[in-house]
Protein backbone atom coordinates (compact mmCIF):
# COMPACT_ATOMS: atom_id res chain seq x y z
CA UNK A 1 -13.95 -7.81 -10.49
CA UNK A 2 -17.15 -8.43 -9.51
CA UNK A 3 -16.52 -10.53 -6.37
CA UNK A 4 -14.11 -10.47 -3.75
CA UNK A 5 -10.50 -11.91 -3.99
CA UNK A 6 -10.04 -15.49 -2.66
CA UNK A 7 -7.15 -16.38 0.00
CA UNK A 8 -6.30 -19.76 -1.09
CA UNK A 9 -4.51 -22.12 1.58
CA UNK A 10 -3.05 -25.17 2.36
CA UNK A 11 -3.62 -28.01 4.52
CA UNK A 12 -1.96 -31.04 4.61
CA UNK A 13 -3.74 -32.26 7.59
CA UNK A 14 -6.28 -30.75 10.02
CA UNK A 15 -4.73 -28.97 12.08
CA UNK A 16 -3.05 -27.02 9.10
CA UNK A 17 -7.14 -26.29 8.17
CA UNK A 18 -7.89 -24.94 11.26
CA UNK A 19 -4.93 -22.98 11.17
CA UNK A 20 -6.10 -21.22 7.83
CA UNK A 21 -9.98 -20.86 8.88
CA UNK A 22 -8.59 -19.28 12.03
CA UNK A 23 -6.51 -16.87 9.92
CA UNK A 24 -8.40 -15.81 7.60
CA UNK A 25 -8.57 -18.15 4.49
CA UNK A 26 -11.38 -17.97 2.28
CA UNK A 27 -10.77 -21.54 0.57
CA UNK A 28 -8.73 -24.77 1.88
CA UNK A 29 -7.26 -26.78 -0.75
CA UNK A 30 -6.23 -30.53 0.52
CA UNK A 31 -5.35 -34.10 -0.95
CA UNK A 32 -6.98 -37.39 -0.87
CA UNK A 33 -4.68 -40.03 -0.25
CA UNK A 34 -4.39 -40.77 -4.38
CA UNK A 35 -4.03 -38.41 -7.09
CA UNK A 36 -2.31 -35.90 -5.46
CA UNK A 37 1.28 -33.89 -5.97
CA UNK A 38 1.93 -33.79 -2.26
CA UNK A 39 1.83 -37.94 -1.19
CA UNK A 40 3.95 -37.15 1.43
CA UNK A 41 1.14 -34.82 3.50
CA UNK A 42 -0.54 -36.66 5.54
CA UNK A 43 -3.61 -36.04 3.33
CA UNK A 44 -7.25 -36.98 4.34
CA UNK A 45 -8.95 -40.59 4.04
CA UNK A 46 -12.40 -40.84 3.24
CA UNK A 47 -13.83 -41.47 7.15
CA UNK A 48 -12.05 -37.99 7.86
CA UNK A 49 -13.33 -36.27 4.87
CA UNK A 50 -17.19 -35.36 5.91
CA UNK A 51 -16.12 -33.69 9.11
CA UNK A 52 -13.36 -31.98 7.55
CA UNK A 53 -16.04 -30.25 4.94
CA UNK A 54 -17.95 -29.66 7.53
CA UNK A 55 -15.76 -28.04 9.80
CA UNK A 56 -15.28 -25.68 6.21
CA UNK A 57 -18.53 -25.06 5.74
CA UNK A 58 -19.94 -24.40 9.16
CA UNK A 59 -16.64 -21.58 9.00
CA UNK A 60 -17.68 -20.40 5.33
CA UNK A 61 -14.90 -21.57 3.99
CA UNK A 62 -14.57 -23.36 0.46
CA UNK A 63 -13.23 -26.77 -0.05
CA UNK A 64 -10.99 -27.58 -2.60
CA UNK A 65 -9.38 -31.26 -3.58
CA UNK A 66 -6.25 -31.72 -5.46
CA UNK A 67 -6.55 -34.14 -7.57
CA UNK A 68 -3.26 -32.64 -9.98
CA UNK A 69 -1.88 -35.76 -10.74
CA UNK A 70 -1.55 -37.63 -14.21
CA UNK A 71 -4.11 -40.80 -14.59
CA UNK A 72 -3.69 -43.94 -15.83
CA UNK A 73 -6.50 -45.30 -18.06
CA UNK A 74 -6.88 -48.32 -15.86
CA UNK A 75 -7.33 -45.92 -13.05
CA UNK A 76 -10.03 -43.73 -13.97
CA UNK A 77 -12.88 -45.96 -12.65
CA UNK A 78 -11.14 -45.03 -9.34
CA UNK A 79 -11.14 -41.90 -10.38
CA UNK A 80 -14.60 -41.34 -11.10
CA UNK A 81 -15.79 -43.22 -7.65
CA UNK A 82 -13.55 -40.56 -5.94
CA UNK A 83 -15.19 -37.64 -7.94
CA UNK A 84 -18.57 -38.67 -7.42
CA UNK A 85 -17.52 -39.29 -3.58
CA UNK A 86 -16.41 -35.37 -3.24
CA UNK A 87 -19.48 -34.23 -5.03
CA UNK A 88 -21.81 -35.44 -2.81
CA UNK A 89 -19.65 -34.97 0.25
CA UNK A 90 -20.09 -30.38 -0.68
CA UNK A 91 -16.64 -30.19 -2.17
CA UNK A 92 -16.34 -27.03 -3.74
CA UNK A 93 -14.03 -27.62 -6.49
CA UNK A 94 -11.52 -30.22 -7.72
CA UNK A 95 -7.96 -28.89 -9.03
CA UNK A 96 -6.79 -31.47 -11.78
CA UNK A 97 -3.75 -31.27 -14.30
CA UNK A 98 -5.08 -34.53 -16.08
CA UNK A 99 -7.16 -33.24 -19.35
CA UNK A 100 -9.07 -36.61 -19.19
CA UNK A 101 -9.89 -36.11 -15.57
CA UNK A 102 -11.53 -32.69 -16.67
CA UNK A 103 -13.52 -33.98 -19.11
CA UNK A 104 -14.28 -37.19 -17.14
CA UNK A 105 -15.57 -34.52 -14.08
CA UNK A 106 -17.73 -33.13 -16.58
CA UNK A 107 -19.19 -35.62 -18.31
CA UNK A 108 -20.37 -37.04 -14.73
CA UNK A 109 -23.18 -33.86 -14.43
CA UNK A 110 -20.98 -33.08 -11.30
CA UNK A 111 -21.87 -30.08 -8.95
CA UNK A 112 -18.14 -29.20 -7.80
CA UNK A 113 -16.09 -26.89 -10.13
CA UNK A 114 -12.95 -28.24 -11.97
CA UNK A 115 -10.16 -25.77 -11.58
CA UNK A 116 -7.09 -26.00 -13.38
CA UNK A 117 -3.91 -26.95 -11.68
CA UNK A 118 -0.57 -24.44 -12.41
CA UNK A 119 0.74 -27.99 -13.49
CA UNK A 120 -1.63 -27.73 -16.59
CA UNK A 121 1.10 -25.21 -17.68
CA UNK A 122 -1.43 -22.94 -18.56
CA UNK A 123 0.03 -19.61 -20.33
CA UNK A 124 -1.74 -17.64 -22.32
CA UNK A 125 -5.76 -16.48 -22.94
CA UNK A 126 -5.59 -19.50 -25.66
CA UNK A 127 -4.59 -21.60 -23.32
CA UNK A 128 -7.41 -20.39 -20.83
CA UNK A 129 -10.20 -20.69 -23.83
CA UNK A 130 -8.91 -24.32 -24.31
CA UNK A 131 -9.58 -24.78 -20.64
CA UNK A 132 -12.92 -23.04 -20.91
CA UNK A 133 -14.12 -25.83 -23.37
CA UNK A 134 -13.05 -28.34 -21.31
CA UNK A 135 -15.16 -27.46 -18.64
CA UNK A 136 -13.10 -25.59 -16.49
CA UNK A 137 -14.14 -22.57 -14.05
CA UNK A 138 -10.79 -21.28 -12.56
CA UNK A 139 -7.50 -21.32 -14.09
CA UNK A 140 -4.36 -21.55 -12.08
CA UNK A 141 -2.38 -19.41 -14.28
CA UNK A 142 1.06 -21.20 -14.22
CA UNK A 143 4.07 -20.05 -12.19
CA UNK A 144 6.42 -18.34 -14.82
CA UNK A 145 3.54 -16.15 -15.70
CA UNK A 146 4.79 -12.49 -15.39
CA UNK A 147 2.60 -9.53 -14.45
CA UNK A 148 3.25 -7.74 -17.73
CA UNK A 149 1.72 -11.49 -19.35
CA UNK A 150 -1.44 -11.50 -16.83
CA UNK A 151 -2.50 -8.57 -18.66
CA UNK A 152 -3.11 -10.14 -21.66
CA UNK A 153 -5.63 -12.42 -19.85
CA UNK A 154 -7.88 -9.73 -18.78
CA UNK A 155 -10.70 -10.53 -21.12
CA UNK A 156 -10.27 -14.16 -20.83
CA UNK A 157 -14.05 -14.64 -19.49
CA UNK A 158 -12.61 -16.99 -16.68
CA UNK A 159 -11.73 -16.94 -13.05
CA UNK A 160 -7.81 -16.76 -12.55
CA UNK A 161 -5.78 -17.90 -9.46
CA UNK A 162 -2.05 -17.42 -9.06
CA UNK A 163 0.55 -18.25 -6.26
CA UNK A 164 1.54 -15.68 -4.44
CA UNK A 165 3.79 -17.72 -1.67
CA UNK A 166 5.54 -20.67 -1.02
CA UNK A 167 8.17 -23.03 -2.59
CA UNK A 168 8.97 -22.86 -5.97
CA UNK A 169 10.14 -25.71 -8.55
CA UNK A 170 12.72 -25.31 -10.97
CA UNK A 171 10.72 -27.05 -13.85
CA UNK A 172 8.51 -25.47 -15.50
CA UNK A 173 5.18 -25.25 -13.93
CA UNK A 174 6.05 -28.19 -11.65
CA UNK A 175 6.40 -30.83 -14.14
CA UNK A 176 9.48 -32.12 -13.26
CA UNK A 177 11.17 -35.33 -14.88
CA UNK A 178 14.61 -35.28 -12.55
CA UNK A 179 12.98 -37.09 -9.67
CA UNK A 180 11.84 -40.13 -11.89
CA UNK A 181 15.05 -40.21 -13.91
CA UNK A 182 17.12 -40.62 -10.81
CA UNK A 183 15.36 -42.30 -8.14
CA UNK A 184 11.83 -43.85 -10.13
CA UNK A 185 9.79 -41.45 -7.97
CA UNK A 186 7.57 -39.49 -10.42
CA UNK A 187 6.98 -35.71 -9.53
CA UNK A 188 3.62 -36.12 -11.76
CA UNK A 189 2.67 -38.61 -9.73
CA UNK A 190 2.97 -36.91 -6.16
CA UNK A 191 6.66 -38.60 -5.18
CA UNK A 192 9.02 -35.33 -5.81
CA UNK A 193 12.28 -36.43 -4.54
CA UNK A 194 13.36 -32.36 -4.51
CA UNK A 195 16.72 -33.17 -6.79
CA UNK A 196 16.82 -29.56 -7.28
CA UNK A 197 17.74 -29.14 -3.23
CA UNK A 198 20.78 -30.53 -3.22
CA UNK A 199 24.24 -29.80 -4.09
CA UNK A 200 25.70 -30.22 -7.59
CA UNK A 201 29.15 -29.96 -9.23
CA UNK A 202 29.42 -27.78 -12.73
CA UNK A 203 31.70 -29.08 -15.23
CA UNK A 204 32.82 -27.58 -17.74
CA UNK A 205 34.68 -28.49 -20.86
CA UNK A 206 35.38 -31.86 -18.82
CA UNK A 207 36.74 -29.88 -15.61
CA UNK A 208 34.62 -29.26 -12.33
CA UNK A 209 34.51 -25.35 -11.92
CA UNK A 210 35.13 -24.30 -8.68
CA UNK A 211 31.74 -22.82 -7.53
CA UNK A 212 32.88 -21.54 -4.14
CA UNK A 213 29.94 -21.56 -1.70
CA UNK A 214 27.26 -21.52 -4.84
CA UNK A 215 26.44 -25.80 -5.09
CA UNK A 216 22.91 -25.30 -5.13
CA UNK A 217 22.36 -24.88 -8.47
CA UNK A 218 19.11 -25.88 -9.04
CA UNK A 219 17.38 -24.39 -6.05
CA UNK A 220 15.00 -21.43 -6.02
CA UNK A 221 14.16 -19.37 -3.50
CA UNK A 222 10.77 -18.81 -2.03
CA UNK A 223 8.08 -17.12 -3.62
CA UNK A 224 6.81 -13.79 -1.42
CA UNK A 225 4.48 -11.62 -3.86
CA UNK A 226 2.97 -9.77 -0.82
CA UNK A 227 4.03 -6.94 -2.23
CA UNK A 228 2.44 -7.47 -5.61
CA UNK A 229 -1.08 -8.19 -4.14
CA UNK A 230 -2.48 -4.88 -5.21
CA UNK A 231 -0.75 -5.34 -9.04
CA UNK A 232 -2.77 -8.81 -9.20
CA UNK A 233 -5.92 -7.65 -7.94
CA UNK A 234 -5.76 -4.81 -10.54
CA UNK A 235 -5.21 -7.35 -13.25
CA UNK A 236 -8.34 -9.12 -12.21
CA UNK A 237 -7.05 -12.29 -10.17
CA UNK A 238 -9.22 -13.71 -8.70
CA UNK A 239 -7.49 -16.64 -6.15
CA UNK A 240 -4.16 -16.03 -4.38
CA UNK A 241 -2.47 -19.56 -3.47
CA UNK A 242 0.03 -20.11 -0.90
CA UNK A 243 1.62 -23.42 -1.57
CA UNK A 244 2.55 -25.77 1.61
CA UNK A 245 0.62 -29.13 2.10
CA UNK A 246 4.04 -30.34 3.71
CA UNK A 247 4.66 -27.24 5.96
CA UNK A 248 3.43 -26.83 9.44
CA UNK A 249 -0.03 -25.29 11.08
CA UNK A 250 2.16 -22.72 11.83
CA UNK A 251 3.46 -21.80 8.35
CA UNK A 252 0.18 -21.63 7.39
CA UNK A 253 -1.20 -18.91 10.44
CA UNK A 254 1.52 -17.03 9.60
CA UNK A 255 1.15 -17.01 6.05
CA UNK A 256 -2.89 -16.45 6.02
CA UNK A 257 -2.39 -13.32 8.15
CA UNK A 258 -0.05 -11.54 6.09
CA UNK A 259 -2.10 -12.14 2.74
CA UNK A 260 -5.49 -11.63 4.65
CA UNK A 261 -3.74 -8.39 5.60
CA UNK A 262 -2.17 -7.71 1.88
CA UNK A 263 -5.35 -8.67 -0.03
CA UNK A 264 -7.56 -6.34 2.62
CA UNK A 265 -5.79 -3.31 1.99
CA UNK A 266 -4.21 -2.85 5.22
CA UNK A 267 -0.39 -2.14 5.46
CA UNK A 268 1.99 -4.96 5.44
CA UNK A 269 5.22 -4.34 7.93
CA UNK A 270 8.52 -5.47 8.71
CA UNK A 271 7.00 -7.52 11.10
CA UNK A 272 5.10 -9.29 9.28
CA UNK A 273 7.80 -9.91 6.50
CA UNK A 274 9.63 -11.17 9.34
CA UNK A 275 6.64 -13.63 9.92
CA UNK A 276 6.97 -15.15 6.93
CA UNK A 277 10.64 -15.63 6.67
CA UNK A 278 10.44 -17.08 10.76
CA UNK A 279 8.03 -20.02 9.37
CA UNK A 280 9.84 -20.80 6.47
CA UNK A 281 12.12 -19.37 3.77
CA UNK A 282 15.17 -20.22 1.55
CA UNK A 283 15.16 -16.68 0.82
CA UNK A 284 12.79 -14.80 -0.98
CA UNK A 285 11.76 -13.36 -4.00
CA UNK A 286 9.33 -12.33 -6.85
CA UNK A 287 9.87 -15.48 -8.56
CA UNK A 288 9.34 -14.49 -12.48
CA UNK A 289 6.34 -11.80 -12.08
CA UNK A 290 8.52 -8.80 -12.79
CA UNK A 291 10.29 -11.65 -15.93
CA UNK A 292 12.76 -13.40 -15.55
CA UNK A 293 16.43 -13.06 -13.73
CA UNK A 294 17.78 -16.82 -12.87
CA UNK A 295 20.64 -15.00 -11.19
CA UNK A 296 18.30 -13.64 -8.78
CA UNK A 297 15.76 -16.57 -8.29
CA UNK A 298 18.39 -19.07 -7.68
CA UNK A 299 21.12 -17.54 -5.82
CA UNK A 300 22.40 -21.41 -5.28
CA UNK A 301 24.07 -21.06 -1.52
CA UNK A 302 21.89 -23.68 0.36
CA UNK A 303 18.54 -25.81 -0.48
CA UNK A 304 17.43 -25.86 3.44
CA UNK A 305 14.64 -23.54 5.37
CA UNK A 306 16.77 -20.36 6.73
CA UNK A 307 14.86 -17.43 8.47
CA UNK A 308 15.54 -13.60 8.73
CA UNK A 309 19.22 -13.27 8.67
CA UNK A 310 21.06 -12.24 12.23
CA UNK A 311 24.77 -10.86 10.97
CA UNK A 312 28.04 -12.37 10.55
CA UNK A 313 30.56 -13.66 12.84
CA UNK A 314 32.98 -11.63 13.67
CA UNK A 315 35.12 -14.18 16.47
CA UNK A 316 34.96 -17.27 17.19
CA UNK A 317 36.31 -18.51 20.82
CA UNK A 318 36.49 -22.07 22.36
CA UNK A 319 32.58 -21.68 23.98
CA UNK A 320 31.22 -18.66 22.04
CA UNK A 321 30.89 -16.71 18.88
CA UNK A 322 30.55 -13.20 18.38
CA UNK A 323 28.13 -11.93 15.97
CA UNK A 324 27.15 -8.76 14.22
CA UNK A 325 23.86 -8.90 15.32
CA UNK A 326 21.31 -7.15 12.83
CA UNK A 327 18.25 -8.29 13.99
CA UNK A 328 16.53 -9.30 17.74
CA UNK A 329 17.49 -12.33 19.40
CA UNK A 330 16.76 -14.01 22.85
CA UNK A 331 17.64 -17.37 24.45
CA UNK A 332 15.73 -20.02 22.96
CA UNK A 333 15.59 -18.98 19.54
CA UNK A 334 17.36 -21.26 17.51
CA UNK A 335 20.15 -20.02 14.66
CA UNK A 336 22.44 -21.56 12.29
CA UNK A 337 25.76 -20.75 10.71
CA UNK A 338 25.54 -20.93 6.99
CA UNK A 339 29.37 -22.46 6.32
CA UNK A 340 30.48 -21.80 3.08
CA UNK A 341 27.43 -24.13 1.89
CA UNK A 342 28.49 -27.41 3.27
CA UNK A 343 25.05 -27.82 4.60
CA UNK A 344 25.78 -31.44 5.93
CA UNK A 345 28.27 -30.34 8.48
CA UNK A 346 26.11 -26.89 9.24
CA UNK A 347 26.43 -26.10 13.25
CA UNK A 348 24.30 -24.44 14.90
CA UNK A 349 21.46 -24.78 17.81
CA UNK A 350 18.96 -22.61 20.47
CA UNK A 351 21.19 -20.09 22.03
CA UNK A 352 21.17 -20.50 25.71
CA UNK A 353 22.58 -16.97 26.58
CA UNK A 354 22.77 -13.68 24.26
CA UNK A 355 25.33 -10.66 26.11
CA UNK A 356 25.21 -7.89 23.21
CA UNK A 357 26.26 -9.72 19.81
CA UNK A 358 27.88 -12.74 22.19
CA UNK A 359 26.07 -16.28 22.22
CA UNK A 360 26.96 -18.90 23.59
CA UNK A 361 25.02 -22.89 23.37
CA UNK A 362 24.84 -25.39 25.35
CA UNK A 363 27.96 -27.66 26.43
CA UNK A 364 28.67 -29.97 23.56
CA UNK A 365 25.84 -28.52 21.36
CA UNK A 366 28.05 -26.95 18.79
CA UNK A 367 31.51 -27.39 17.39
CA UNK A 368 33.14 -24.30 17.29
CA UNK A 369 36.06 -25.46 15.04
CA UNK A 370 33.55 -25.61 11.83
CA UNK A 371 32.64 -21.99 12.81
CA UNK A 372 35.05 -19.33 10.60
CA UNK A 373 34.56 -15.11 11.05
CA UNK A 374 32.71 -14.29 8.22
CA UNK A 375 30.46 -17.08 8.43
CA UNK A 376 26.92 -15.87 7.88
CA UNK A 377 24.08 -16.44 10.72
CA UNK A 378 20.36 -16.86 10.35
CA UNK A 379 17.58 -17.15 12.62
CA UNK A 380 15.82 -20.76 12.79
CA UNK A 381 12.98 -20.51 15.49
CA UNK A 382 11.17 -18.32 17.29
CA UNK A 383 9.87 -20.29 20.07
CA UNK A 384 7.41 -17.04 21.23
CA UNK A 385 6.21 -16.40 17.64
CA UNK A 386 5.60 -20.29 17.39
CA UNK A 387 3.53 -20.06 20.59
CA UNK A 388 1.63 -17.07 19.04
CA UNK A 389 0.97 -18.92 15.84
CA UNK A 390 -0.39 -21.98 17.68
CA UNK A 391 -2.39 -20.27 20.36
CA UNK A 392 -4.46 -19.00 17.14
CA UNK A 393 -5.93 -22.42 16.23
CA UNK A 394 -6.00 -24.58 19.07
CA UNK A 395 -8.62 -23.41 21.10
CA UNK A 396 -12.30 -22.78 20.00
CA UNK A 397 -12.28 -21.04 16.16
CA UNK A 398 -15.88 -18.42 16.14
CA UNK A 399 -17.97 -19.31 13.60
CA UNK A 400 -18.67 -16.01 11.09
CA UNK A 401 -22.10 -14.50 12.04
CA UNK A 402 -24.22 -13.45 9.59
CA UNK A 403 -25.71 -10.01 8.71
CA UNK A 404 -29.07 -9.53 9.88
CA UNK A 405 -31.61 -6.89 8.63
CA UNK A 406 -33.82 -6.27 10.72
CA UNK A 407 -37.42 -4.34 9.89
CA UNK A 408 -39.75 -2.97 13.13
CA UNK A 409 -42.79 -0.93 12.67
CA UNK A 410 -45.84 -0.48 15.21
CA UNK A 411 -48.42 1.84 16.34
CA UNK A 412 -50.73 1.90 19.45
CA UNK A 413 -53.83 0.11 18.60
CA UNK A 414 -51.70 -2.01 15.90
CA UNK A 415 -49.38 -5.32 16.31
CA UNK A 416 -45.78 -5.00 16.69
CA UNK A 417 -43.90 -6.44 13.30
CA UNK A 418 -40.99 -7.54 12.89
CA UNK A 419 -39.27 -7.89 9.54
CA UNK A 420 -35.97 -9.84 8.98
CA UNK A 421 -34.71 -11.61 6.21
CA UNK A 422 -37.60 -12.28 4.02
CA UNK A 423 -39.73 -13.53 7.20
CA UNK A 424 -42.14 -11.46 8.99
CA UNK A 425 -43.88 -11.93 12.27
CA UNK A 426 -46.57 -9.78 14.26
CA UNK A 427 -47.43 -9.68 18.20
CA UNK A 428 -50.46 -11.60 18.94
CA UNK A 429 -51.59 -8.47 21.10
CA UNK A 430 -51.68 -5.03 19.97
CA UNK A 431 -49.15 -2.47 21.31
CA UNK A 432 -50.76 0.17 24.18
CA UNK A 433 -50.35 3.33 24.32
CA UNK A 434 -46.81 3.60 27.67
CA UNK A 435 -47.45 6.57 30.57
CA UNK A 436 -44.12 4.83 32.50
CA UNK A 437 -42.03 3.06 29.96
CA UNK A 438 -42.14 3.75 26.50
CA UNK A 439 -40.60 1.27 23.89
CA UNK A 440 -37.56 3.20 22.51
CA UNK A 441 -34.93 3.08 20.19
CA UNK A 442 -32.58 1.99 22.60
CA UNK A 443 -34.85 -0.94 24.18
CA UNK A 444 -34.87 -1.86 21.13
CA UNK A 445 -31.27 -2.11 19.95
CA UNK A 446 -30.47 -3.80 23.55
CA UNK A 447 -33.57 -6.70 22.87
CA UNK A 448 -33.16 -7.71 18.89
CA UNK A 449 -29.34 -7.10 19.67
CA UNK A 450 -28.92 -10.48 22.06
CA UNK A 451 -28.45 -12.98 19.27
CA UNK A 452 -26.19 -15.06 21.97
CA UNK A 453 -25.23 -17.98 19.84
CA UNK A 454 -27.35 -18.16 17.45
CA UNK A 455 -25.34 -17.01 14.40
CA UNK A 456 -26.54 -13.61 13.67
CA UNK A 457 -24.85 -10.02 13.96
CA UNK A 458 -27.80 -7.57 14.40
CA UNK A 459 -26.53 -3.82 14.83
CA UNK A 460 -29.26 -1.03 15.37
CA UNK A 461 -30.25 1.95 13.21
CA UNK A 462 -33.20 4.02 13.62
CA UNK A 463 -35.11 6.88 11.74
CA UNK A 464 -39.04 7.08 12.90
CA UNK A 465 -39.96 8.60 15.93
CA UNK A 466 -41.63 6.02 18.70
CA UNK A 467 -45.03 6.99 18.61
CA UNK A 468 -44.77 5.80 14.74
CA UNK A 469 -41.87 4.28 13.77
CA UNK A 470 -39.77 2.01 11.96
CA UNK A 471 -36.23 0.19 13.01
CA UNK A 472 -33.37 -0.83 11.02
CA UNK A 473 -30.93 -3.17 12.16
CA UNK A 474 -28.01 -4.12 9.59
């Protein structure tokens, strides 16, 4: 590839966008309130969209709308006012699902991009060509899409973006019809009721099978491809999208560090696996990029946000537990013991004093007589990590400088000149031969260098000598 890989992230509201400019995002994808998959976000209105894009912009940051809902005929006049609205606004790119939107988006001589939404259930380099004639620059390649399939779309002739982290849905490519069957709220139409987090019964042959501490049937886990960041690169992806226009500002620092970190090369840790599972996880896995293993995805023991797992009771007393502690914990964290899946009657709380594996709550705070040894026990909140995570957004977020080049020649008798980006300025006297203090390499360096605030990174190189000379700042 050509160009650089994309971090893709969410935000749901602003501070979740200054939480991924501050960490490292590339591109922000967000809602309008309409047209959207995630209506419950709190999504942006149109008085809060200009100094959202601007905030983007000024950051060098892309903008990206969702718009990856299915459209009603009656509503594409809204539709198109809403296009038309982003295009002059800067946005970078609309992600639609709607075929007619993509066509409509063309058809309007619009600026912006169209990208594909995963919920376009696009597959195969067919299905990418069909996209192509629509219109369409990027493809979101759809979730079930296996690394041994993303192969095949290696000469597809089109920019491809895949999730890499975040929630998954157990219908394919997000087009769920449970939500709307039970409870009228249409998943295509940004209302997901999550039916597939809650607990089921299995019957079989007309009798309920007894499913132990397995009721969440229909539940993935988590997508976490941080390990398969180089894999995708190498197969020519071009966008990696963390889903989470519902999660928190913090979810989304945590989340932009580790894939800055993965997509740059650099080493990711235990540390920073722990990261991700602190912020949110219901576990996590591959989803289906090495193919598919439902055992695996859905292991079907709870629907709820967990963390990194802590150990196992091993006693249980009237004002304590003791636990097989596997991983750090301190007073204030918060944990939860996972009982046997009956998430509705789950105990648990911020431990308010840790003596070796022993914690113990606050009075009243948990019942200890729903607690069993055995019971597994997983970390909920970090408040330290949280404070970490926070600290990186809410104060002032730098603005990237820019490169500059910087050209300086001169001779006694001559003007100085000064070369730098395409514009080129001379002294209105002519340089004099110095007895006490000649113009060197180093004045120089310490003079072009103080840029203050103005937006510019000028770092000095040098290769004439001073009675002749030429300077070269990149």
């Amino acid at each position: 590839m050509d160009r650089k890989p994309e971090l893709v992230a969410p935000a749901g509201n602003l501070d979740c966008a200054r939480a991924a400019v501050a960490n490292g995002a590339d591109a922000v994808y967000f809602g309008l309130p309409r047209w959207n998959a995630r209506l419950r976000a709190d999504n942006f209105t149109e008085e809060q969209l200009p100094d959202l894009i601007r905030f983007l912009h000024d950051h060098r940051v892309r903008a990206f709308c969702a718009m990856n809902t299915l459209v009603f005929t009656d509503e594409l006049p809204a539709v198109e006012r809403d296009l038309i609205l982003l295009d002059e606004l800067g946005v970078d790119a609309v992600i639609v699902q709607d075929l007619g939107v993509a066509v409509r988006a063309r058809e309007l001589g619009l600026r912006l991009a169209i990208h594909a939404s995963t919920q376009m259930t696009i597959t195969s380099p067919e299905g990418v060509a069909f996209a192509k004639r629509l219109g369409v620059k990027r493809v979101v390649i759809a979730r079930e899409t296996s690394l041994r399939e993303l192969a095949l779309f290696r000469d597809a002739e089109m920019e491809l973006e895949t999730f890499v982290h975040g929630a998954l849905c157990v219908a394919y490519s997000g087009q769920c019809l449970t939500s709307e069957a039970l409870g009228q709220r249409s998943a295509n139409r940004g209302e997901c009721a999550q039916a597939c987090r809650l607990p089921y019964e299995l019957i079989v042959d007309g009798a309920v099978r007894d499913l132990g501490d397995r009721r969440y049937l229909l539940s993935p886990q988590d997508l976490a491809a941080v390990a398969e960041i180089p894999e995708l690169i190498r197969l020519g992806v071009r966008g990696f999208k963390i889903e989470g226009r519902l999660k928190s500002p913090e979810y989304v620092a945590a989340t932009c560090q580790v894939y800055r970190k993965a997509i740059d090369a650099a080493t990711v840790d235990a540390a920073d696996r722990y990261k991700l599972e602190m912020t949110f996880s219901r576990g996590f896995y591959s989803g289906w990029l090495h193919g598919v293993n439902h055992q695996q995805l859905v292991h079907a023991r709870y629907g709820k946000k967990r963390g990194p797992f802590l150990g196992v009771v091993r006693r249980v007393d009237a004002d304590a537990v003791d636990v097989d502690l596997q991983a750090p914990l301190q007073p204030g964290d918060g944990v939860v013991f996972d009982t046997g899946g009956d998430t509705d009657h789950e105990q648990g709380g911020r431990v308010w004093q840790v003596v070796g594996g022993r914690l113990s709550f606050a009075r009243g705070h948990v019942d200890f007589t729903r607690i069993r040894p055995g019971d597994r026990v997983w970390k909920t909140s970090d408040p330290q990590l949280e404070r970490a995570l926070r600290k990186s957004f809410t104060g002032p977020i730098p603005k990237p400088k820019t490169p500059l080049a910087v050209r300086v020649s001169g001779a006694a008798g001559k003007p100085l000149t000064v070369e730098a980006n395409g514009v080129r300025v001379h002294s209105a006297m002519p340089l004099q031969t110095a007895f006490k203090r000649p113009l060197t390499e180093k004045t120089l360096r310490e003079q072009l260098g103080r840029l203050g605030e103005q937006g510019y990174l000028s770092l000095a190189r040098s290769s004439q000598p001073a009675t002749d000379w030429q300077f070269h700042s990149r």
